[in-house]
N, C-alpha and C. Protein backbone atom coordinates (compact mmCIF):
# COMPACT_ATOMS: atom_id res chain seq x y z
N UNK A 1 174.54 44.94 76.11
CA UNK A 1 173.47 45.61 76.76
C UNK A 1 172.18 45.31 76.02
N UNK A 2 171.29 44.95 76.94
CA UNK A 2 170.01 44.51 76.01
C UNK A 2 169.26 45.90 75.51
N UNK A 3 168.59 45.62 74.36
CA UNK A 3 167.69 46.63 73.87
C UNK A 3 166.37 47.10 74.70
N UNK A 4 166.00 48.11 74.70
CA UNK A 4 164.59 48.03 75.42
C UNK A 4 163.74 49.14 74.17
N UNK A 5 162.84 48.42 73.78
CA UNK A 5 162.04 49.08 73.16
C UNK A 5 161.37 50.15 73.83
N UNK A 6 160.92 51.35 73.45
CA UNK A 6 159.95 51.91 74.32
C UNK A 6 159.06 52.88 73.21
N UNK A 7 157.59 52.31 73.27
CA UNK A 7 156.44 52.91 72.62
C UNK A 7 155.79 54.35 72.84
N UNK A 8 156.35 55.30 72.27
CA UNK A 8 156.00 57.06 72.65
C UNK A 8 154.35 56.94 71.59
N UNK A 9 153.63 57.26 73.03
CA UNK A 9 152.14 57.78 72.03
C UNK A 9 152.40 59.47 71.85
N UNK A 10 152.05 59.67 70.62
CA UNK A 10 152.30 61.44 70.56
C UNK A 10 150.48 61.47 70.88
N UNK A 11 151.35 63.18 71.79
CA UNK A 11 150.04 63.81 72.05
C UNK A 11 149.37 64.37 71.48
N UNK A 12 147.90 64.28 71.30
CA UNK A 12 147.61 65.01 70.81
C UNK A 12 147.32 66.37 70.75
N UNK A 13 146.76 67.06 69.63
CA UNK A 13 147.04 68.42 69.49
C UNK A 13 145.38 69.03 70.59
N UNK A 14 145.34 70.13 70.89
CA UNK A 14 144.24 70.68 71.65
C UNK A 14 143.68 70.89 70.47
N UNK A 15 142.17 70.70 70.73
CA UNK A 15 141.22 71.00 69.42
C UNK A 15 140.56 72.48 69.84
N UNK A 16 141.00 73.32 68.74
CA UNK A 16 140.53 74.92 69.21
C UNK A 16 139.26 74.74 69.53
N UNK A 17 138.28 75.78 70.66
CA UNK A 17 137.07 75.93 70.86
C UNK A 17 137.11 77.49 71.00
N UNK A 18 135.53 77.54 70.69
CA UNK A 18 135.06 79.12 70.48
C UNK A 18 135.36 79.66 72.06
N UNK A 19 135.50 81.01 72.08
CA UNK A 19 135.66 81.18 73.47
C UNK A 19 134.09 81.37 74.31
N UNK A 20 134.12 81.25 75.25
CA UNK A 20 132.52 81.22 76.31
C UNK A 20 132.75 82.65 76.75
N UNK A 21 131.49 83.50 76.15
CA UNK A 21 131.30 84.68 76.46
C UNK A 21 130.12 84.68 77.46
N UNK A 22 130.28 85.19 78.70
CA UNK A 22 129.02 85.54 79.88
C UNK A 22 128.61 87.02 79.48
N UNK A 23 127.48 87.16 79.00
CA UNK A 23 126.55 88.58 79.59
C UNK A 23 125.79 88.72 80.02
N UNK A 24 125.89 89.13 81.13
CA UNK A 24 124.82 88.92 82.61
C UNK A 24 124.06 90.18 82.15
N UNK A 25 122.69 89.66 82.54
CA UNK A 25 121.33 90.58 82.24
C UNK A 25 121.43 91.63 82.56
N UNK A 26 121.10 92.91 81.92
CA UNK A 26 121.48 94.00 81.21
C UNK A 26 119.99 94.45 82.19
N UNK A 27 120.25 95.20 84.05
CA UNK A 27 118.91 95.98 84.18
C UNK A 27 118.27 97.17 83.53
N UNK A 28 116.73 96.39 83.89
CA UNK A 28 116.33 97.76 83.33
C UNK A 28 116.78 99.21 83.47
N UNK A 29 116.60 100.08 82.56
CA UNK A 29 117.08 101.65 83.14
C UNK A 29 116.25 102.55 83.55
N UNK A 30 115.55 102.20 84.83
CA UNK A 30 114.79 102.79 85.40
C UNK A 30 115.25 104.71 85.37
N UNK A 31 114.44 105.54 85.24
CA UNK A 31 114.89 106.76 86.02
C UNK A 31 114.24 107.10 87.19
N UNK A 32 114.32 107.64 88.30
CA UNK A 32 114.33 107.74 89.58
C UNK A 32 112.75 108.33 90.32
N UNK A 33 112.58 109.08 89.34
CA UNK A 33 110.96 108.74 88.90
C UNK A 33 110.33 107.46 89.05
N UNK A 34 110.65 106.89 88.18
CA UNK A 34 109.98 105.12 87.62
C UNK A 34 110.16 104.18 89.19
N UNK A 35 111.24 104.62 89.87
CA UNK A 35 112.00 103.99 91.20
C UNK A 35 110.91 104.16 92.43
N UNK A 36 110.71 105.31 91.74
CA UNK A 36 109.93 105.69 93.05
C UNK A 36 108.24 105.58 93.30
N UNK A 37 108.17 105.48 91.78
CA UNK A 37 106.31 105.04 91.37
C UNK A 37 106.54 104.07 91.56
N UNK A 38 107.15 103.15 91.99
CA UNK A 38 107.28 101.57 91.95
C UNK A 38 106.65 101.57 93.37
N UNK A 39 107.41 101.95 94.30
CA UNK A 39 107.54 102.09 95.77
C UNK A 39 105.67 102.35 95.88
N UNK A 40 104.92 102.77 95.05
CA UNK A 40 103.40 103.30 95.46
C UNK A 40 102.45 102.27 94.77
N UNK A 41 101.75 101.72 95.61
CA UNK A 41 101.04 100.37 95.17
C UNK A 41 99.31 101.15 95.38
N UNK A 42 98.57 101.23 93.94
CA UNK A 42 97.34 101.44 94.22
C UNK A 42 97.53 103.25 93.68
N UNK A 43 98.33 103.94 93.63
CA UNK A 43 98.19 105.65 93.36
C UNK A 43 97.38 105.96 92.94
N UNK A 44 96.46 107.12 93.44
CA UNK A 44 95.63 107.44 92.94
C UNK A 44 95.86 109.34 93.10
N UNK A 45 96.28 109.55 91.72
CA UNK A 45 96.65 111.41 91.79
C UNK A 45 95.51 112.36 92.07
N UNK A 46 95.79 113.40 92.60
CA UNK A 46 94.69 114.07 93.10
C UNK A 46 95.13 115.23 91.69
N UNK A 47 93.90 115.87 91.40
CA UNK A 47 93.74 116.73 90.25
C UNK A 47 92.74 117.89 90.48
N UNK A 48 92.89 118.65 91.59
CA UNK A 48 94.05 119.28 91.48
C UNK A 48 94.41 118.71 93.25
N UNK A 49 95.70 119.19 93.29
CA UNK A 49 96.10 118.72 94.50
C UNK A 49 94.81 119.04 96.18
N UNK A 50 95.14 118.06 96.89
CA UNK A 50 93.97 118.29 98.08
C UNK A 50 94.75 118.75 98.74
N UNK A 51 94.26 119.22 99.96
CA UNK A 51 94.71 119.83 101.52
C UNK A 51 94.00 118.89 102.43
N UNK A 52 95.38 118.81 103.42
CA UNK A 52 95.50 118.07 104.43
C UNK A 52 95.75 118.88 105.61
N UNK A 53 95.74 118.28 106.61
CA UNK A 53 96.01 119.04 108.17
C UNK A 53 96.50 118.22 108.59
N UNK A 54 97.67 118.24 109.23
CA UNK A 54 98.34 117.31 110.07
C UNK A 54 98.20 118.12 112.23
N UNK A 55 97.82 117.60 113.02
CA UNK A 55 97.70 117.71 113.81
C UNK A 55 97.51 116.53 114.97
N UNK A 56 98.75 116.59 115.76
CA UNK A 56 99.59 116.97 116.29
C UNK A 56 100.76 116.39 114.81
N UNK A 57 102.04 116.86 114.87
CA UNK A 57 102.38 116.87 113.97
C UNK A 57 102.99 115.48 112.75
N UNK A 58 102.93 115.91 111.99
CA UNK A 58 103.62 114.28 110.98
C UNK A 58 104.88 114.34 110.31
N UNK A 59 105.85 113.23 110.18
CA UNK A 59 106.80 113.09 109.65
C UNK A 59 106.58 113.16 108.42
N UNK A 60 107.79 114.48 107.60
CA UNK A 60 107.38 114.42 106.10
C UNK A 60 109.00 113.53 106.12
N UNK A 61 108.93 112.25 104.96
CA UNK A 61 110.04 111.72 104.04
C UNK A 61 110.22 111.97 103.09
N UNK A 62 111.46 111.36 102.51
CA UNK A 62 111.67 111.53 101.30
C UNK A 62 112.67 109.85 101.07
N UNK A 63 112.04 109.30 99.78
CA UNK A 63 112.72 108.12 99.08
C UNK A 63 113.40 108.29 98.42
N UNK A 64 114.66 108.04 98.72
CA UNK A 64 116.29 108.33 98.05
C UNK A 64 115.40 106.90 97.15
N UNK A 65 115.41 106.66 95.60
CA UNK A 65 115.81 105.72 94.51
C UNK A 65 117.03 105.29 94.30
N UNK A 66 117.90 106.18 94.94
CA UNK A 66 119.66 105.08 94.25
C UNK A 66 119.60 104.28 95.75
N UNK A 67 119.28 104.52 97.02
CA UNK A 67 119.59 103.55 98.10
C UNK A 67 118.92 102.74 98.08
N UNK A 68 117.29 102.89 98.38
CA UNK A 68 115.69 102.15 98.69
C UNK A 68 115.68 102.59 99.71
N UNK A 69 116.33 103.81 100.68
CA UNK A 69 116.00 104.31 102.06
C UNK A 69 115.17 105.51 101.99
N UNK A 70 114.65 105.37 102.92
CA UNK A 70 113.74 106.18 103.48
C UNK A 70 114.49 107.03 104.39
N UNK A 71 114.45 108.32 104.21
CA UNK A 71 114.72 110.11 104.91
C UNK A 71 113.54 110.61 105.21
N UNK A 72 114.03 110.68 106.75
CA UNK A 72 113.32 111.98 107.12
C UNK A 72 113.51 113.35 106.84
N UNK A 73 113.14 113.89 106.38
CA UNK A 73 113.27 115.42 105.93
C UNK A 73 112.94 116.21 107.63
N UNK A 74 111.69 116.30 107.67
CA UNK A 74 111.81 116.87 108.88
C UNK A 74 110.06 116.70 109.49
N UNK A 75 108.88 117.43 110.11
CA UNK A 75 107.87 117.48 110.95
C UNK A 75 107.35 118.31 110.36
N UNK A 76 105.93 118.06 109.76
CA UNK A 76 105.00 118.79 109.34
C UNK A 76 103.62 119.08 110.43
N UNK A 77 103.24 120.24 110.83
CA UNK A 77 102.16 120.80 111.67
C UNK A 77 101.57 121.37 111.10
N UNK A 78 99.70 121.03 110.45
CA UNK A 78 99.35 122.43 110.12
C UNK A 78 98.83 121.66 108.92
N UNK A 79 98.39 122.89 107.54
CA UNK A 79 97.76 122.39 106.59
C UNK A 79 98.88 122.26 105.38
N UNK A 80 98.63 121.15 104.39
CA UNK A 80 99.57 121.30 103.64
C UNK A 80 98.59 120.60 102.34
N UNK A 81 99.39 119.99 101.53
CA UNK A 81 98.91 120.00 100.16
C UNK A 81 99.73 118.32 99.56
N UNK A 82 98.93 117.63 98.90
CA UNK A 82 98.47 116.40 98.78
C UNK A 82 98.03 115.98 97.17
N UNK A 83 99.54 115.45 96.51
CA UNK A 83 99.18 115.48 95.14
C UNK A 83 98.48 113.64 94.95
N UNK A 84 98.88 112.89 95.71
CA UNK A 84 98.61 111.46 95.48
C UNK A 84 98.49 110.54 97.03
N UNK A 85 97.32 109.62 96.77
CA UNK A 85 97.29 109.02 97.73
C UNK A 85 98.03 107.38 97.00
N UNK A 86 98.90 106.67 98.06
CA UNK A 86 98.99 105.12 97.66
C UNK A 86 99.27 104.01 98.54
N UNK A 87 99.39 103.39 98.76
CA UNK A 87 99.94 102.29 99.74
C UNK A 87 101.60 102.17 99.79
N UNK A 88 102.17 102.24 100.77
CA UNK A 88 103.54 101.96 100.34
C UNK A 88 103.53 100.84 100.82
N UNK A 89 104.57 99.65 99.44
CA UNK A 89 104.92 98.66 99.04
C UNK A 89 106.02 98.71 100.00
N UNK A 90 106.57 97.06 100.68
CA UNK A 90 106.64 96.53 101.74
C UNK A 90 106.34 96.99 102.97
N UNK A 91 105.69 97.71 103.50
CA UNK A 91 105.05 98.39 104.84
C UNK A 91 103.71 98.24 104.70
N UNK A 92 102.74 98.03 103.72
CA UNK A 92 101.62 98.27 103.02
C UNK A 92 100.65 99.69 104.16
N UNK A 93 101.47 100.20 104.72
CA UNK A 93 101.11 101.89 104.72
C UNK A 93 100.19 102.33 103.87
N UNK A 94 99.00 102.92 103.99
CA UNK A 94 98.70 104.54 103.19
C UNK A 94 99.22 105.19 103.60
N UNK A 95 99.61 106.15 102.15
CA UNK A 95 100.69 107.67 102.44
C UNK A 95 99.62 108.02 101.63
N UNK A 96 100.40 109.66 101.82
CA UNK A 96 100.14 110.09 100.37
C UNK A 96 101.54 111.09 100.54
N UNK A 97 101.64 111.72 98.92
CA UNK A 97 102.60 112.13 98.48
C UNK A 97 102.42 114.11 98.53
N UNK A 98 103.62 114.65 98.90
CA UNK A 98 103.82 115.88 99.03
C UNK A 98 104.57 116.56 98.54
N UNK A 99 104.67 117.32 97.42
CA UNK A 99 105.61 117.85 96.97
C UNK A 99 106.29 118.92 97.80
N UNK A 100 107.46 119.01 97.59
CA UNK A 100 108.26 119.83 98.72
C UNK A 100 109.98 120.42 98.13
N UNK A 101 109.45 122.02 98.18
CA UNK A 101 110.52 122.54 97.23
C UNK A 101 111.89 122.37 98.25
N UNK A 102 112.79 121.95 98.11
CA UNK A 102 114.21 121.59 99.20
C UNK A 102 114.32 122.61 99.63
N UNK A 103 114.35 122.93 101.05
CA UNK A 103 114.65 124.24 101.91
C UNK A 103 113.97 125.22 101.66
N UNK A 104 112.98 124.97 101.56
CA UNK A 104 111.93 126.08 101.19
C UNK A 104 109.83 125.98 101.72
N UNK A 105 110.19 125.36 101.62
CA UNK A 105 108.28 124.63 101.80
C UNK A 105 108.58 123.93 103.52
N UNK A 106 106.97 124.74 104.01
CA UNK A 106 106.49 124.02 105.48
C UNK A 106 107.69 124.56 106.64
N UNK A 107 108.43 125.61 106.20
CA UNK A 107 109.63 125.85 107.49
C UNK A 107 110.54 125.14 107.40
N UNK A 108 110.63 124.00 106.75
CA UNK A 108 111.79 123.70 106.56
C UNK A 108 112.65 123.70 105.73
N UNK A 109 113.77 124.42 106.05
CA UNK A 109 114.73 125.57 105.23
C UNK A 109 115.95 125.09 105.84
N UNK A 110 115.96 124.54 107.24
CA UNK A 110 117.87 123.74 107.12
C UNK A 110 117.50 122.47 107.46
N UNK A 111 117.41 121.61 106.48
CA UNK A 111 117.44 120.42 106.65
C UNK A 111 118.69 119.58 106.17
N UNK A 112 118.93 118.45 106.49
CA UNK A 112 120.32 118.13 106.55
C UNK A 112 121.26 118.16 105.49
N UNK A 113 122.21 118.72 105.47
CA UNK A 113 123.30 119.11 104.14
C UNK A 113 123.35 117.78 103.46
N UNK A 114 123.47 116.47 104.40
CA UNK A 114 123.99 115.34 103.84
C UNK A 114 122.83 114.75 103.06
N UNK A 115 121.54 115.37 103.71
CA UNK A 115 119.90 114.51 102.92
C UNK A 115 119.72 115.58 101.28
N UNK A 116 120.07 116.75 101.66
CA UNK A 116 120.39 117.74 100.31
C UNK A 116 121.58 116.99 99.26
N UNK A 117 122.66 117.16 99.90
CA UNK A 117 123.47 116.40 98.98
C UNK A 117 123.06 114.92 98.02
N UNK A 118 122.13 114.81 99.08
CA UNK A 118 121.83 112.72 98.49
C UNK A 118 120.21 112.92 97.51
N UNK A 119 119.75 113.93 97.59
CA UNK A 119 118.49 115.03 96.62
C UNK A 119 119.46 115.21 95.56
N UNK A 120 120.08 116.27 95.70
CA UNK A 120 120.79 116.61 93.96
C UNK A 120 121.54 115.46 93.77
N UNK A 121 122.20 114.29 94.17
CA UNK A 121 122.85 113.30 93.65
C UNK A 121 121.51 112.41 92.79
N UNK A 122 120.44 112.52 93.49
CA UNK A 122 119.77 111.67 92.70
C UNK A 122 118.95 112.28 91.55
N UNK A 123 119.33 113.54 91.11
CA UNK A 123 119.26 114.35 90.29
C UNK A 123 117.76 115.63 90.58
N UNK A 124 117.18 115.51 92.01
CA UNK A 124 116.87 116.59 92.35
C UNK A 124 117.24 117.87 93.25
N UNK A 125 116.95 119.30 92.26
CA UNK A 125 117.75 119.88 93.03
C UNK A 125 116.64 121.06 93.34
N UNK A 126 115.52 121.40 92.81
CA UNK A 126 114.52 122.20 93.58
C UNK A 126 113.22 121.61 94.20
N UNK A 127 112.89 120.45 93.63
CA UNK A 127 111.60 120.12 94.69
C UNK A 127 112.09 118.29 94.06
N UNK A 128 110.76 117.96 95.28
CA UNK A 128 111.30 116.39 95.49
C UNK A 128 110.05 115.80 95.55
N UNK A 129 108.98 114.89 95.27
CA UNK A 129 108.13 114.38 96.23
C UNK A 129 108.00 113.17 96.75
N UNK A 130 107.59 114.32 98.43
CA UNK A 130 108.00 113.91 99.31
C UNK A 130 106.89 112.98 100.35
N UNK A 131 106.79 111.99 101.26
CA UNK A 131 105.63 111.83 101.88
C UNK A 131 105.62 111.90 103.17
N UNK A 132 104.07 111.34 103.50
CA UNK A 132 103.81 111.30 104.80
C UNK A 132 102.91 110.17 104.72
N UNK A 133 102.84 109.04 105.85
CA UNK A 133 102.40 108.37 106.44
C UNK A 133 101.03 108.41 107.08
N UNK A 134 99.90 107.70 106.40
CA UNK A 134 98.64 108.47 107.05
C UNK A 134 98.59 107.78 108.37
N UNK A 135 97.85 108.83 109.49
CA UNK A 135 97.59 107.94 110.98
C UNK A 135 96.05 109.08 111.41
N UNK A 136 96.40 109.16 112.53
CA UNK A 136 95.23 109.53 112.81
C UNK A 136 95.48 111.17 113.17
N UNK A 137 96.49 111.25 113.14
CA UNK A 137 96.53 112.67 112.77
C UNK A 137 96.95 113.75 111.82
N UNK A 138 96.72 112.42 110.83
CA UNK A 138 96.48 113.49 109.49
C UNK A 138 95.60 112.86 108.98
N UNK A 139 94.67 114.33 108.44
CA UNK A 139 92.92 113.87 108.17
C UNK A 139 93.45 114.96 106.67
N UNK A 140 92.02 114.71 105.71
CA UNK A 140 92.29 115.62 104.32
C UNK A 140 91.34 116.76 105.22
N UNK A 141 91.39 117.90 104.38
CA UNK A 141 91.07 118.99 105.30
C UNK A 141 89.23 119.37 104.90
């Protein structure tokens, strides 16, 4: 029987490497505050707060910071009170801003359990501020 040579290359060994660590950018830690001054381009605070009249009536909101949505709270008629005027950023709207104790301020006292619930989740649980949209029927008083 003839011989057959046969040439084994040994393998070589794996050369250890460091392991590849990813840490994806670390966001800022806004608090819900900071979220929401963002949202107001131009603010300018009133000191001490102004009065407004809304007539015929205006939608008061409120900016949930953990979604980026906008709530309606409910319809303001009448005179109310006006801590900041600003532009809202992507709509470029003038608002201005209203503070508004939850179920308590302007008659509205049952407003929706689920818009309350999504207030104390975002860690308010007696007042919020809240806005309105300037148009032509809301003038400062």
């Amino acid at each position: 029987m003839p011989t057959v040579n046969v040439a084994v290359t040994p393998t070589p060994l794996p050369v250890p490497t460091q392991p590849v660590i990813i840490r994806p950018p670390t966001p800022s830690q806004r608090s819900n505050e900071q979220i929401w001054r963002a949202q107001q381009l131009d603010r300018r605070s009133f000191d001490p707060p102004q009065p407004y009249v809304a007539r015929p009536s205006a939608t008061l909101l409120w900016y949930d910071p953990r979604t980026g949505q906008s709530l309606e709270i409910g319809t303001l008629l009448g005179e109310f009170q006006a801590s900041a005027a600003f532009t809202l950023r992507g709509s470029d709207q003038p608002a201005i801003e209203v503070p508004y104790r939850i179920n308590s301020d302007f008659g509205l006292t049952a407003i929706s359990d689920a818009i309350v619930q999504r207030m104390h989740e975002a860690g308010y649980t007696e007042q919020v501020d809240a806005y309105i949209l300037l148009s032509d029927a809301v003038q400062p008083r």
